[in-house]
Each structure stands twice: as structure tokens, then as C-alpha cells.
Protein backbone atom coordinates (compact mmCIF):
# COMPACT_ATOMS: atom_id res chain seq x y z
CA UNK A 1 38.33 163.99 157.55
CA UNK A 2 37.58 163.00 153.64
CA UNK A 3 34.23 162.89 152.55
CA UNK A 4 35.18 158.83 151.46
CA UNK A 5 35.47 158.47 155.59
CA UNK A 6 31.74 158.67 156.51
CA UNK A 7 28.66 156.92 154.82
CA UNK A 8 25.06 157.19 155.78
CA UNK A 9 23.16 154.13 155.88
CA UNK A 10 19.13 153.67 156.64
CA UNK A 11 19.42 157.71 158.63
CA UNK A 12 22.44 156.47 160.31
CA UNK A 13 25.95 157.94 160.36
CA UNK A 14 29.12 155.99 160.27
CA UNK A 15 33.13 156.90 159.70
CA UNK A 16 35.85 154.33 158.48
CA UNK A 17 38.09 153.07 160.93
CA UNK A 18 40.66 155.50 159.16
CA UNK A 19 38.65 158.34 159.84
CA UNK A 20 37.90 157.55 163.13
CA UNK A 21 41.17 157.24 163.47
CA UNK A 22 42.27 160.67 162.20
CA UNK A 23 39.58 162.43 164.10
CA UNK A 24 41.09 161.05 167.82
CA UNK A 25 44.38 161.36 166.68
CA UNK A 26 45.36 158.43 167.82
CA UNK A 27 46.20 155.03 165.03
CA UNK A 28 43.82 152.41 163.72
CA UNK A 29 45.06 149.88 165.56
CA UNK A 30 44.33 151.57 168.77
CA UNK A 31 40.54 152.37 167.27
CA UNK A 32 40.48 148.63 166.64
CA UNK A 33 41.34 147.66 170.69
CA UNK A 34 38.80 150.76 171.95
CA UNK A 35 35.79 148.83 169.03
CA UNK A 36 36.61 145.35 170.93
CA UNK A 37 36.75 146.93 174.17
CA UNK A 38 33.29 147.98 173.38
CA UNK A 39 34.16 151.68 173.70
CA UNK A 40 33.20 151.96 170.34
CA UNK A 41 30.53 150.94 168.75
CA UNK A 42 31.07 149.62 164.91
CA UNK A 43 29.65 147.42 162.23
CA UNK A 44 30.48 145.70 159.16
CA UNK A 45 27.93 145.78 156.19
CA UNK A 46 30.01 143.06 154.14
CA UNK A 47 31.24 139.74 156.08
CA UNK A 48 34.64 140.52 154.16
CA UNK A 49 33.81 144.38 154.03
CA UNK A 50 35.38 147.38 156.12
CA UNK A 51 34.33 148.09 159.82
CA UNK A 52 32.73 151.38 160.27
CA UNK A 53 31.94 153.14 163.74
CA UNK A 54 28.96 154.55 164.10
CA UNK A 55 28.90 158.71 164.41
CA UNK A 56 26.76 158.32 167.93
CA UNK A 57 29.74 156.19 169.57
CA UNK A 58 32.38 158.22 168.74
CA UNK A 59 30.44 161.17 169.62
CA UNK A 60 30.30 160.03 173.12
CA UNK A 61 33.58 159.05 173.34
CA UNK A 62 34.92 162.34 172.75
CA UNK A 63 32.40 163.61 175.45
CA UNK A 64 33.88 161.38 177.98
């Protein structure tokens, strides 16, 4: 994963939807379905602005 993929904001990690991407190996739109299925948690710091997922989600989705 770049080092543009993941941003820390107020102690909290978070990965573009890209990078979240590349580390499931799977595509974005299919990280998109598993964020509104609620599988992932995510955020958007801009109302037009990029979704991130948060480090802590997709650590535990790997775990599952």
C-alpha cells in the first residue's frame, strides 16, 4: 500500500478506499458495497471529499 493510502486523523488511522481496496484484493467497488453493508466502517472528512475506512474496521474484517 502507498504511504498517500492512509492518513491519521485526531490518533485515528484510516486508508483510502483504493488502499483498502488493494490490501483485500478485491476492487473498490466491492469495498464500496462491504462500507454500505456496514462491514466496513468509513468516513468522509469533506461533504465532497474521499471516503476513508477506518484501520480498526478493516482490521476486523480480515480477522473474520
Amino acid at each position: 500500500m502507498k504511504s498517500k493510502d492512509k492518513i491519521t486523523r485526531e490518533g485515528v488511522v484510516y486508508y483510502t478506499v483504493a488502499g483498502t481496496a488493494e490490501s483485500l484484493g478485491i476492487t473498490k467497488t466491492k469495498v464500496k458495497e462491504l462500507m454500505g453493508q456496514k462491514q466496513l466502517e468509513w468516513t468522509q472528512f469533506k461533504s465532497d471529499g474521499a471516503l476513508y475506512v477506518t484501520a480498526k474496521s478493516l482490521v476486523a474484517y480480515l480477522s473474520r
